[in-house]
PDB file of N, CA and C in Angstrom:
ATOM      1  N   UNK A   1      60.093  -8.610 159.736  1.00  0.00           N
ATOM      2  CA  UNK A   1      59.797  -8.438 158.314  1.00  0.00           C
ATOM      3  C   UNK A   1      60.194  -7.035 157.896  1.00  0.00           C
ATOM      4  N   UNK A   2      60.954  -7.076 156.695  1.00  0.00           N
ATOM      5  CA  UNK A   2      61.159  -5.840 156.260  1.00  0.00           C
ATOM      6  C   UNK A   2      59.848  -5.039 155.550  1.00  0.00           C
ATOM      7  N   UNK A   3      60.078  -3.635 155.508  1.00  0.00           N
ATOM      8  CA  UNK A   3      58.939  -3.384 154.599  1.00  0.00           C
ATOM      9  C   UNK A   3      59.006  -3.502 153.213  1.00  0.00           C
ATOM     10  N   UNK A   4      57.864  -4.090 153.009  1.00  0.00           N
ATOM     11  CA  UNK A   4      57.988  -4.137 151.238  1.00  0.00           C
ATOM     12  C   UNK A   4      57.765  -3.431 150.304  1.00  0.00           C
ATOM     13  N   UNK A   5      56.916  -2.660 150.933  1.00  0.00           N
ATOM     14  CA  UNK A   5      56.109  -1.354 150.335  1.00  0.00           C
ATOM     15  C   UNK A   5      56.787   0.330 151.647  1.00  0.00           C
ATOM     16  N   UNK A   6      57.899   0.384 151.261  1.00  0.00           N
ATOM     17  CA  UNK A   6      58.206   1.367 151.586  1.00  0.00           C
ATOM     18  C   UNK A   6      57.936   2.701 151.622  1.00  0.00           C
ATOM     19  N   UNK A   7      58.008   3.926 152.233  1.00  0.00           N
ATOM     20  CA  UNK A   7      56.897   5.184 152.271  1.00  0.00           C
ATOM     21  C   UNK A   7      57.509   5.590 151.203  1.00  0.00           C
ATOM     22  N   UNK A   8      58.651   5.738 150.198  1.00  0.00           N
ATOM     23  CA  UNK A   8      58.868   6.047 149.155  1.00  0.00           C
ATOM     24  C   UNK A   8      57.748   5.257 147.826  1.00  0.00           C
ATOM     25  N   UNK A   9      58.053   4.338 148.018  1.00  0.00           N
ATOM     26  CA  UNK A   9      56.927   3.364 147.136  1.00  0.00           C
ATOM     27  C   UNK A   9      55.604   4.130 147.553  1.00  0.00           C
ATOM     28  N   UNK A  10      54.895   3.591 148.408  1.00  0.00           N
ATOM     29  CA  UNK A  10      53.517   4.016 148.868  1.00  0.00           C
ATOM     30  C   UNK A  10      53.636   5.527 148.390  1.00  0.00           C
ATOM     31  N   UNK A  11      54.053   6.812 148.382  1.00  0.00           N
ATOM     32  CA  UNK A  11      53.812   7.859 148.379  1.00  0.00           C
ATOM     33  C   UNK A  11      53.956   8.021 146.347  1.00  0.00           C
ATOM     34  N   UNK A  12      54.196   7.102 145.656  1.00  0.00           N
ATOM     35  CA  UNK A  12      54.801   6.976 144.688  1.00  0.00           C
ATOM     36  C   UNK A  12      53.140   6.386 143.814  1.00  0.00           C
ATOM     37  N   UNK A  13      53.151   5.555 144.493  1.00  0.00           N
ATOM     38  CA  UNK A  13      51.725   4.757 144.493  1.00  0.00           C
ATOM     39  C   UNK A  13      50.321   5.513 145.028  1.00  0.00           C
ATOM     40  N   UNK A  14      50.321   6.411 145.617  1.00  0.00           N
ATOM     41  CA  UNK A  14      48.829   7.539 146.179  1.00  0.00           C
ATOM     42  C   UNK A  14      49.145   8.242 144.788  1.00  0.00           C
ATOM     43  N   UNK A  15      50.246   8.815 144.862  1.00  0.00           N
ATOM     44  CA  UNK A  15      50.194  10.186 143.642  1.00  0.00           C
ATOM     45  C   UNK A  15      49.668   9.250 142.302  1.00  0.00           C
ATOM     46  N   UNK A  16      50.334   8.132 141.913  1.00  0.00           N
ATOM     47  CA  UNK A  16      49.636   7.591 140.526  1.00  0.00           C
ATOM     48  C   UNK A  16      47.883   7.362 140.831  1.00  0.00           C
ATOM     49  N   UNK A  17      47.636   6.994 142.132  1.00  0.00           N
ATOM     50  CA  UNK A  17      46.327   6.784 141.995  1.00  0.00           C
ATOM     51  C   UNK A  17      45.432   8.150 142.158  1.00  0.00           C
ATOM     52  N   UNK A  18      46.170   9.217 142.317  1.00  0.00           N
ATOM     53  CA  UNK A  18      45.384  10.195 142.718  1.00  0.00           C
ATOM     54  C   UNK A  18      44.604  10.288 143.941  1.00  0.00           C
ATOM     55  N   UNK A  19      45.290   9.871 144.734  1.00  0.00           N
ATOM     56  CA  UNK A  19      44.461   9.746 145.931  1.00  0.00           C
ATOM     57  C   UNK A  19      45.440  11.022 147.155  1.00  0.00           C
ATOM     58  N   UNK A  20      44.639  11.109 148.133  1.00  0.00           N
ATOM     59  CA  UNK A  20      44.633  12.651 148.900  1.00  0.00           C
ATOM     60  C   UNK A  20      44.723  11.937 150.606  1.00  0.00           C
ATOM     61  N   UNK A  21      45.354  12.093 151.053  1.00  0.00           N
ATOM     62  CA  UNK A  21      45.562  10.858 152.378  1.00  0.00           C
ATOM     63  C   UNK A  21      46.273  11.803 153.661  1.00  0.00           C
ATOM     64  N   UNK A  22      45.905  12.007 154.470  1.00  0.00           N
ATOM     65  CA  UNK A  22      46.483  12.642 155.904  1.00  0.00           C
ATOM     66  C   UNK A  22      48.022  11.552 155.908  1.00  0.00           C
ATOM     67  N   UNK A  23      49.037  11.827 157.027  1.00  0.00           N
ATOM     68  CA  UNK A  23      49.755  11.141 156.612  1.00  0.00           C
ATOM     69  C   UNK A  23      50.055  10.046 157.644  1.00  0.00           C
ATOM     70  N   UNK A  24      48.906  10.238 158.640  1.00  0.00           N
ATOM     71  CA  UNK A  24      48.080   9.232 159.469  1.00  0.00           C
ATOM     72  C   UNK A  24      47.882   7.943 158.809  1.00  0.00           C
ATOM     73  N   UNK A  25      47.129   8.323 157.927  1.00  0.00           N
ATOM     74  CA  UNK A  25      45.939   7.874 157.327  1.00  0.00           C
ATOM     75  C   UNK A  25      46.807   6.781 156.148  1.00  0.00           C
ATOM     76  N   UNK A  26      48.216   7.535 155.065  1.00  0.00           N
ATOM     77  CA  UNK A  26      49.552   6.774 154.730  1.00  0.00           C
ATOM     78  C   UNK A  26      49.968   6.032 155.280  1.00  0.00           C
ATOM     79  N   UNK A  27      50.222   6.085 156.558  1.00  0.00           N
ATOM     80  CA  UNK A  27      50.941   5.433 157.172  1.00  0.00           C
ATOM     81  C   UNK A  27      50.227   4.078 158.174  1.00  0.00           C
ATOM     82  N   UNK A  28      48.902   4.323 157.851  1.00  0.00           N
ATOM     83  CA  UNK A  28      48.163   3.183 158.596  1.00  0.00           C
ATOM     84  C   UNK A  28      47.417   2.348 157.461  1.00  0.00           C
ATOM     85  N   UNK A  29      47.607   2.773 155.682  1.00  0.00           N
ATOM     86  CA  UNK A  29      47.769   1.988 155.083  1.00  0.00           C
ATOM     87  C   UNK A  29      48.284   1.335 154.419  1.00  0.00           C
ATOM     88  N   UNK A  30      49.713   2.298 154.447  1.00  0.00           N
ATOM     89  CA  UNK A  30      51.295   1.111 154.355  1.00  0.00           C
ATOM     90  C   UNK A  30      51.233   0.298 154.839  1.00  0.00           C
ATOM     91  N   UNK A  31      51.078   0.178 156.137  1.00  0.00           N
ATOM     92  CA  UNK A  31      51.530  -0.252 157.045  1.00  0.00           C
ATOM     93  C   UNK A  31      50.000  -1.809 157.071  1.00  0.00           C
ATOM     94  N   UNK A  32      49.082  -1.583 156.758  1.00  0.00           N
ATOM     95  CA  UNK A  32      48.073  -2.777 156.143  1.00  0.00           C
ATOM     96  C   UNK A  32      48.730  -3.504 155.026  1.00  0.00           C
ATOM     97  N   UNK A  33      48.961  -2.834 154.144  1.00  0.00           N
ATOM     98  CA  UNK A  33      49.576  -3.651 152.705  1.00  0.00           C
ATOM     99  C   UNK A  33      50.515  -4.449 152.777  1.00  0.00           C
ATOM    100  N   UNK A  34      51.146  -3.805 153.784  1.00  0.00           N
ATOM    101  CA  UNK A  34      52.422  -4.516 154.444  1.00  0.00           C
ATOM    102  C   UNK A  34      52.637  -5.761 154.965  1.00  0.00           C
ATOM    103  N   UNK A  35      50.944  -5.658 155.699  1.00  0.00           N
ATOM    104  CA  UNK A  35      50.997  -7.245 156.537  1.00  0.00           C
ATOM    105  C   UNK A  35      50.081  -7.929 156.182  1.00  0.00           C
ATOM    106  N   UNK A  36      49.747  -7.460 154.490  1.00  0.00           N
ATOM    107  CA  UNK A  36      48.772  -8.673 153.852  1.00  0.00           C
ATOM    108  C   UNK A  36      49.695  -9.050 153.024  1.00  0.00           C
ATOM    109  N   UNK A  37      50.892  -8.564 152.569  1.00  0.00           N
ATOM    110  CA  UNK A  37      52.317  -9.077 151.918  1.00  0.00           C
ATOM    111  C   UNK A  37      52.955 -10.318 153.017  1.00  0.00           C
ATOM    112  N   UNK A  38      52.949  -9.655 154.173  1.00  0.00           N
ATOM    113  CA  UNK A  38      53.090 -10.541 155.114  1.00  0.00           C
ATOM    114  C   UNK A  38      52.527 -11.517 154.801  1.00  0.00           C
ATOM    115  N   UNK A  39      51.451 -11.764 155.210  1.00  0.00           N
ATOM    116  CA  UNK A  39      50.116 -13.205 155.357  1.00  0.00           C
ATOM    117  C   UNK A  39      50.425 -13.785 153.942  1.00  0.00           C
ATOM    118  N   UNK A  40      50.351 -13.355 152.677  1.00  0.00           N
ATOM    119  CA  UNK A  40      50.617 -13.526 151.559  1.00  0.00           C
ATOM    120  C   UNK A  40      51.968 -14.522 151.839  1.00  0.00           C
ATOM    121  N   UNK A  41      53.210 -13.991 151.867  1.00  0.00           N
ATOM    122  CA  UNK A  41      54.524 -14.494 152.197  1.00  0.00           C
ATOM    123  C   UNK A  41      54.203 -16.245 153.055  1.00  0.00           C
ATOM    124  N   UNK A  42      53.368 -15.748 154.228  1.00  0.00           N
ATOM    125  CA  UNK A  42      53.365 -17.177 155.017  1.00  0.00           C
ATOM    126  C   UNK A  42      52.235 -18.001 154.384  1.00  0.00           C
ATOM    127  N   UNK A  43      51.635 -17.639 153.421  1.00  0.00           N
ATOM    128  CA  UNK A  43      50.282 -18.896 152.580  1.00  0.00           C
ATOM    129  C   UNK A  43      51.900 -19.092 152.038  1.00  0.00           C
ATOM    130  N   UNK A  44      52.553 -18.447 151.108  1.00  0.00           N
ATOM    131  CA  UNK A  44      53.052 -19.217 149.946  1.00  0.00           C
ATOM    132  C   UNK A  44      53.832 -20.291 150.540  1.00  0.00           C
ATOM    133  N   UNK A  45      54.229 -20.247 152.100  1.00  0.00           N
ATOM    134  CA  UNK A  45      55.338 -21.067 152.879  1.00  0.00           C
ATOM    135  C   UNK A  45      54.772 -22.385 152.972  1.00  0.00           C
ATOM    136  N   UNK A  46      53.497 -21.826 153.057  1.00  0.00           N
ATOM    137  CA  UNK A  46      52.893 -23.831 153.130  1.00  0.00           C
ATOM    138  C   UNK A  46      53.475 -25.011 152.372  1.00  0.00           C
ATOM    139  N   UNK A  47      53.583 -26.369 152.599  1.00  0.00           N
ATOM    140  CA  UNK A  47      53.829 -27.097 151.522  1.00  0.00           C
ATOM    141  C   UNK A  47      53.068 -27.633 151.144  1.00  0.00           C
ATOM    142  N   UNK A  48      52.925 -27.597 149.479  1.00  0.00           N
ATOM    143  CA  UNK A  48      51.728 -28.487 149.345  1.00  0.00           C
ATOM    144  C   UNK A  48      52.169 -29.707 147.789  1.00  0.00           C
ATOM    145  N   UNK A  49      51.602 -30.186 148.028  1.00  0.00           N
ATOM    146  CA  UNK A  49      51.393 -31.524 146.467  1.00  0.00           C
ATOM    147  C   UNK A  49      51.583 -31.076 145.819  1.00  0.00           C
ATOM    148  N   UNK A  50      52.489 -31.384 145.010  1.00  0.00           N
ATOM    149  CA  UNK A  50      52.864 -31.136 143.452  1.00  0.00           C
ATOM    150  C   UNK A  50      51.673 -31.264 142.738  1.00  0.00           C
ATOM    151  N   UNK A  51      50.741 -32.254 142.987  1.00  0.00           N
ATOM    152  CA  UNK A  51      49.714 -32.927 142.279  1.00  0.00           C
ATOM    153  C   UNK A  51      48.479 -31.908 142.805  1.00  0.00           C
ATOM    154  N   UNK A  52      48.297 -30.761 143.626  1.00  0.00           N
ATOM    155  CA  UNK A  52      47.354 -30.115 143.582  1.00  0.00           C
ATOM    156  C   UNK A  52      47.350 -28.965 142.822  1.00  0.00           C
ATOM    157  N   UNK A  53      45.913 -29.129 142.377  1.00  0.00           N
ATOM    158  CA  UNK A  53      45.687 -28.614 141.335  1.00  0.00           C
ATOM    159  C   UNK A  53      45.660 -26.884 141.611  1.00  0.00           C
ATOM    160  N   UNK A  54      46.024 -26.011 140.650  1.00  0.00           N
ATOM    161  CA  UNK A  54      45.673 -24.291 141.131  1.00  0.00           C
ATOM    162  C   UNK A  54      44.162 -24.317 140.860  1.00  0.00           C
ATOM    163  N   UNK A  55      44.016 -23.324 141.933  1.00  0.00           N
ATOM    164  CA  UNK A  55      42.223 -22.383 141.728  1.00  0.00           C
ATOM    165  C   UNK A  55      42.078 -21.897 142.499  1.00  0.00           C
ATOM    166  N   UNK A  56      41.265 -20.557 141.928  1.00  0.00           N
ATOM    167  CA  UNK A  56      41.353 -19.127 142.533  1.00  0.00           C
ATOM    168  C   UNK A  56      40.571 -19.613 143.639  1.00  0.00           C
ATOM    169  N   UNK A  57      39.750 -20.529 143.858  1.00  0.00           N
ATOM    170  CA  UNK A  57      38.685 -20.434 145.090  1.00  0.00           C
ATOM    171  C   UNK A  57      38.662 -21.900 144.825  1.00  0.00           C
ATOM    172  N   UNK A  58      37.285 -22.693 146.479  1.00  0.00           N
ATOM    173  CA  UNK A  58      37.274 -23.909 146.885  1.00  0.00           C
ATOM    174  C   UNK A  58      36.060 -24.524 145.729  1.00  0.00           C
ATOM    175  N   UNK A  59      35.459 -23.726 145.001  1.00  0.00           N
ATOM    176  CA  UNK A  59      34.323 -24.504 144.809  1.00  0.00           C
ATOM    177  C   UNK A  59      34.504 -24.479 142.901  1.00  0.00           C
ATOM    178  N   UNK A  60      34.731 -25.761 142.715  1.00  0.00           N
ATOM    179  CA  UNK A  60      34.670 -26.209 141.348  1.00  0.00           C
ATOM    180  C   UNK A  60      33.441 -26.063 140.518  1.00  0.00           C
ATOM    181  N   UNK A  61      33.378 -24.478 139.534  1.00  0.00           N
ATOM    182  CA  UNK A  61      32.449 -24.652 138.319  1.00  0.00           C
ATOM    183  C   UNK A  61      32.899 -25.566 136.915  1.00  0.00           C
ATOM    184  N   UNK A  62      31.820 -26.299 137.188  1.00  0.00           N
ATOM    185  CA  UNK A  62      31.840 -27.226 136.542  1.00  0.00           C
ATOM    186  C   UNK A  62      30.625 -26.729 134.777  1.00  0.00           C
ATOM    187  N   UNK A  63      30.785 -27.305 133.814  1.00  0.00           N
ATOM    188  CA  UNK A  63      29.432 -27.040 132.757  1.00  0.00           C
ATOM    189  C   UNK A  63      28.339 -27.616 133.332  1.00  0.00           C
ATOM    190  N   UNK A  64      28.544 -28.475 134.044  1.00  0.00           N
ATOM    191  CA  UNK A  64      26.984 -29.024 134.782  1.00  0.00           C
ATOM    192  C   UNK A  64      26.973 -28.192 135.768  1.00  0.00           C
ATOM    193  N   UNK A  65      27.273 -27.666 136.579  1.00  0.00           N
ATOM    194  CA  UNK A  65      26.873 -27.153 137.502  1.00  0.00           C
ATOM    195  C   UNK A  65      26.971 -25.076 137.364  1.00  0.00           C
ATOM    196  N   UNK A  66      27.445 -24.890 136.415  1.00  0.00           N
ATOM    197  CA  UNK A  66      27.544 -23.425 135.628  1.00  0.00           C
ATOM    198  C   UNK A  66      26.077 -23.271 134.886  1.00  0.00           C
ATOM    199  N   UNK A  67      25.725 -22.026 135.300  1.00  0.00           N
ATOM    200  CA  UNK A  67      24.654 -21.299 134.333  1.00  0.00           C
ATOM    201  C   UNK A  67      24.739 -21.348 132.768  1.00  0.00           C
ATOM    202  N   UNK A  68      24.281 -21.542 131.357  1.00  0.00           N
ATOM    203  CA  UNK A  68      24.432 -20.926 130.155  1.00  0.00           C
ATOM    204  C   UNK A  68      24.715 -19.868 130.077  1.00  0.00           C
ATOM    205  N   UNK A  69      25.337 -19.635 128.755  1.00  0.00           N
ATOM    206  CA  UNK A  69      26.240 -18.224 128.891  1.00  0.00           C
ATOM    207  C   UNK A  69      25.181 -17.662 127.926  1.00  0.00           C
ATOM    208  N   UNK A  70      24.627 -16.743 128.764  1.00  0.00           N
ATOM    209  CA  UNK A  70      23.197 -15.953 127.721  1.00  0.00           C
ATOM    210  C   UNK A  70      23.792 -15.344 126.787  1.00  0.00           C
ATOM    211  N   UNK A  71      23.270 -14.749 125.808  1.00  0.00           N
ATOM    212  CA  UNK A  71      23.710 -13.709 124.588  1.00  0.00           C
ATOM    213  C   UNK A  71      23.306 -12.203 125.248  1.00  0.00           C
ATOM    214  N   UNK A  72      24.451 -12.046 124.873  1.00  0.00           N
ATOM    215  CA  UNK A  72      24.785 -10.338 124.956  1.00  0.00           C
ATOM    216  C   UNK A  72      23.752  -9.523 124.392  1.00  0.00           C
ATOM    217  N   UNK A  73      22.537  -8.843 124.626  1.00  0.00           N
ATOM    218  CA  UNK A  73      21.218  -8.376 123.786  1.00  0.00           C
ATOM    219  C   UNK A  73      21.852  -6.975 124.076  1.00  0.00           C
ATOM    220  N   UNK A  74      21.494  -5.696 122.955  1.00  0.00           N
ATOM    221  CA  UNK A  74      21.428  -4.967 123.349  1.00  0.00           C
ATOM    222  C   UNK A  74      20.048  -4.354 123.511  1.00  0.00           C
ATOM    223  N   UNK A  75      19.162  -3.238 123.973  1.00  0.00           N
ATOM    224  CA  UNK A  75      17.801  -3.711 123.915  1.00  0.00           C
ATOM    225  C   UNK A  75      17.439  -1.868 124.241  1.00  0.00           C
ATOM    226  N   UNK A  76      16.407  -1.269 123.469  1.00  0.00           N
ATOM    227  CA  UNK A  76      16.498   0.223 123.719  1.00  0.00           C
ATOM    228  C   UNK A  76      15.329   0.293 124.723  1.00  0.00           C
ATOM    229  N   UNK A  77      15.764   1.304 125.688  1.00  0.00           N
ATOM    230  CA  UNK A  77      14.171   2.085 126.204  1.00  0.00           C
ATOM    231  C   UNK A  77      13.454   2.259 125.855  1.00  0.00           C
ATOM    232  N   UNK A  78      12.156   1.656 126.036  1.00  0.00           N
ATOM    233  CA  UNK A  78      10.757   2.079 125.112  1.00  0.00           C
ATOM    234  C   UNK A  78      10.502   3.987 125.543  1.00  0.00           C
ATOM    235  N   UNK A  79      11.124   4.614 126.843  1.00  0.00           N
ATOM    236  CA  UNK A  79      10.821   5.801 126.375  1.00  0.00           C
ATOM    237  C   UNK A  79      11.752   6.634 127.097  1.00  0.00           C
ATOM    238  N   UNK A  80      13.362   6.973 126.006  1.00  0.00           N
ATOM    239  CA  UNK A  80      14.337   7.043 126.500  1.00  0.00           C
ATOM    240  C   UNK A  80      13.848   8.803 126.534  1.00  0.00           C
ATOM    241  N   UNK A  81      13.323   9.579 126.597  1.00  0.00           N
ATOM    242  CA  UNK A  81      12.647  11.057 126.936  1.00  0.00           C
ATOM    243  C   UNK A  81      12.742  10.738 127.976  1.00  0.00           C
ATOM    244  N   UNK A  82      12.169  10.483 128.811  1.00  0.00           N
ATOM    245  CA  UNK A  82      11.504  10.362 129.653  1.00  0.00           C
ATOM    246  C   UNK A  82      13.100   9.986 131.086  1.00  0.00           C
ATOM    247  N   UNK A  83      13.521   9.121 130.421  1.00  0.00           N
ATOM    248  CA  UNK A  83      14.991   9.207 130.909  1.00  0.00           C
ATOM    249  C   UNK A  83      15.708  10.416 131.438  1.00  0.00           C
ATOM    250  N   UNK A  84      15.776  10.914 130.159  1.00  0.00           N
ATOM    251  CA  UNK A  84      16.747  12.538 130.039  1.00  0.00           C
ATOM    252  C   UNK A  84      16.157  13.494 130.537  1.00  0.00           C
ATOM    253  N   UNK A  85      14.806  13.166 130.811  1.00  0.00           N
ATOM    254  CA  UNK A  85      14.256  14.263 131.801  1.00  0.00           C
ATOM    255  C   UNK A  85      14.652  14.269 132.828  1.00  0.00           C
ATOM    256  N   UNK A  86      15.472  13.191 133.367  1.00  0.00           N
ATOM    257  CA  UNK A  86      15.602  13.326 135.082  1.00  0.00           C
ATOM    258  C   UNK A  86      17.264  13.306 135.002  1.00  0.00           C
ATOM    259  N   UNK A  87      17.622  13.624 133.951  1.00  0.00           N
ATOM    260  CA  UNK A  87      19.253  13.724 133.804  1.00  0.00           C
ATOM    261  C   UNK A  87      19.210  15.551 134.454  1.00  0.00           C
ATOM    262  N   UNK A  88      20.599  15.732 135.162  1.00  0.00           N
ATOM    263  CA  UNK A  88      21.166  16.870 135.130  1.00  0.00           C
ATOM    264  C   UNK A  88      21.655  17.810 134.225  1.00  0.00           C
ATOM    265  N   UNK A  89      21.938  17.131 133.206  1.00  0.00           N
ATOM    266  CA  UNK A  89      22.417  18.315 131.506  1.00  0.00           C
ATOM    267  C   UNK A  89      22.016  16.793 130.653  1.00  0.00           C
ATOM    268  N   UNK A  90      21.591  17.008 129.610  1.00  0.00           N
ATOM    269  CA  UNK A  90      21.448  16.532 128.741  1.00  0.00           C
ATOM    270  C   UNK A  90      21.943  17.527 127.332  1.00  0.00           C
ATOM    271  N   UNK A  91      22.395  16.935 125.853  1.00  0.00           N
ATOM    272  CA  UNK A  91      22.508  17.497 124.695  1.00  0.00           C
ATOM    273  C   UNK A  91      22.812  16.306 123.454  1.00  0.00           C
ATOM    274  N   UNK A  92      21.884  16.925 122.739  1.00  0.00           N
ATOM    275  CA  UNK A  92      21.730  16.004 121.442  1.00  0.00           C
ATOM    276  C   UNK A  92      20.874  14.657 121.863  1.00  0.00           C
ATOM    277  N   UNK A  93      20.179  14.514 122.890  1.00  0.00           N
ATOM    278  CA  UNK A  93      19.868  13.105 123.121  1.00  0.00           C
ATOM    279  C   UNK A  93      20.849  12.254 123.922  1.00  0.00           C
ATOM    280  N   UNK A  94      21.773  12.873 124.949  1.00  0.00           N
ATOM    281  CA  UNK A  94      22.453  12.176 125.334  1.00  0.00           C
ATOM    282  C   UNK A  94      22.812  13.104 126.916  1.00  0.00           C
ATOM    283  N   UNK A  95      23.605  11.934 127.663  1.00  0.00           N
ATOM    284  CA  UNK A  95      23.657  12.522 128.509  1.00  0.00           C
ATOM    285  C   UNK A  95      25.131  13.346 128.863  1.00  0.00           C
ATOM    286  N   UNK A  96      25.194  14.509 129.425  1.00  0.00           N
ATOM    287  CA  UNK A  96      26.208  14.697 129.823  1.00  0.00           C
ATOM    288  C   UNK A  96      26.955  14.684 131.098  1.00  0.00           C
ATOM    289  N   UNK A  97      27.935  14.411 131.321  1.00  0.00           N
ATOM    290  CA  UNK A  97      28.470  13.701 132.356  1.00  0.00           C
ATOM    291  C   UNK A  97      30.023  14.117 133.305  1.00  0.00           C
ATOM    292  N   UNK A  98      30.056  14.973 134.273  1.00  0.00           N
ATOM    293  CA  UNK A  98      31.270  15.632 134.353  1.00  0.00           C
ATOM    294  C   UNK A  98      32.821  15.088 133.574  1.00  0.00           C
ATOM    295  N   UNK A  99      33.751  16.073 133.278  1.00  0.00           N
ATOM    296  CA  UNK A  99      35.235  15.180 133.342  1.00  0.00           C
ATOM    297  C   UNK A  99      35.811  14.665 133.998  1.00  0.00           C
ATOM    298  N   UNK A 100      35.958  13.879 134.288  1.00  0.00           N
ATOM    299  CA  UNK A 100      36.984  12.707 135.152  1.00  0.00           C
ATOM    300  C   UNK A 100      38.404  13.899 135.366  1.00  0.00           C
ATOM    301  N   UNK A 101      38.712  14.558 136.142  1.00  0.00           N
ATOM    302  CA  UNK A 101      40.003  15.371 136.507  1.00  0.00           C
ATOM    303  C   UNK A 101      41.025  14.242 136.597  1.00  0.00           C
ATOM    304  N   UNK A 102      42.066  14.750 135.544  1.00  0.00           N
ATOM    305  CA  UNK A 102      43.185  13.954 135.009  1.00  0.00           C
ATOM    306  C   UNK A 102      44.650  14.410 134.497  1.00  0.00           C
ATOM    307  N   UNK A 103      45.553  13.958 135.293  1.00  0.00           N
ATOM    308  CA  UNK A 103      47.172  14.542 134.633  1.00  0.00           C
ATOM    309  C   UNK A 103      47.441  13.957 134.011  1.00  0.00           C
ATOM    310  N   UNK A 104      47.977  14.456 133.263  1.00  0.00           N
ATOM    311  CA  UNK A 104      49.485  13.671 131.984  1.00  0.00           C
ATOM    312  C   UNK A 104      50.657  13.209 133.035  1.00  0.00           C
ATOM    313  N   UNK A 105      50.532  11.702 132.939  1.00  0.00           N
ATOM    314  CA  UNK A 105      52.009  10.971 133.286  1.00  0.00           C
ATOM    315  C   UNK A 105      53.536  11.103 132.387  1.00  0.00           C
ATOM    316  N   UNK A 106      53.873  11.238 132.356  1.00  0.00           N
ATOM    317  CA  UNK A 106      55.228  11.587 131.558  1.00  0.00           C
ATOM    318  C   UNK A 106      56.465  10.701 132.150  1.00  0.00           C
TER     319      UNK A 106
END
């Protein structure tokens, strides 16, 4: 099998995700992705019935056998103080929450 996910790709793919990787550590999860592309490749080889049906999984939700779809409530803290007391920074009634560290893609 060739690789599909090549160390150009993969190293292409850490930097968009922001991720920080020994090159151990790259190379032993190329090298995973690789052979679930693999396994992937040999499911699709199977043959199967035109007449079978797609689905993500074995077990058919059905409306009889599915939960009701509750309503979306929104619903306040009876004593949202009391909350923000155990927050790390709070301001204005709210909480504050570090920045997510982030580059501009270009």
């Amino acid at each position: 099998m060739s690789d599909e996910i090549t160390p150009e790709l993969f190293t292409h793919l850490v930097e968009l995700a922001a991720l920080e990787l020994a090159p151990s550590e790259a190379e032993y999860l190329r090298r995973e992705l690789n052979n679930q592309l693999k396994a992937i490749h040999e499911l699709e080889a199977i043959p199967l019935d035109p007449a079978t049906p797609v689905a993500s999984h074995g077990v058919p939700y059905t409306p009889a056998t599915s939960p009701a779809i509750r309503e979306d409530l929104a619903l306040s803290h009876p004593d949202p103080g009391r909350l923000l007391k155990t927050a790390p920074e709070t301001e204005a009634g709210y909480l504050v929450v570090p920045e997510i560290p982030h580059q501009d893609l270009k």
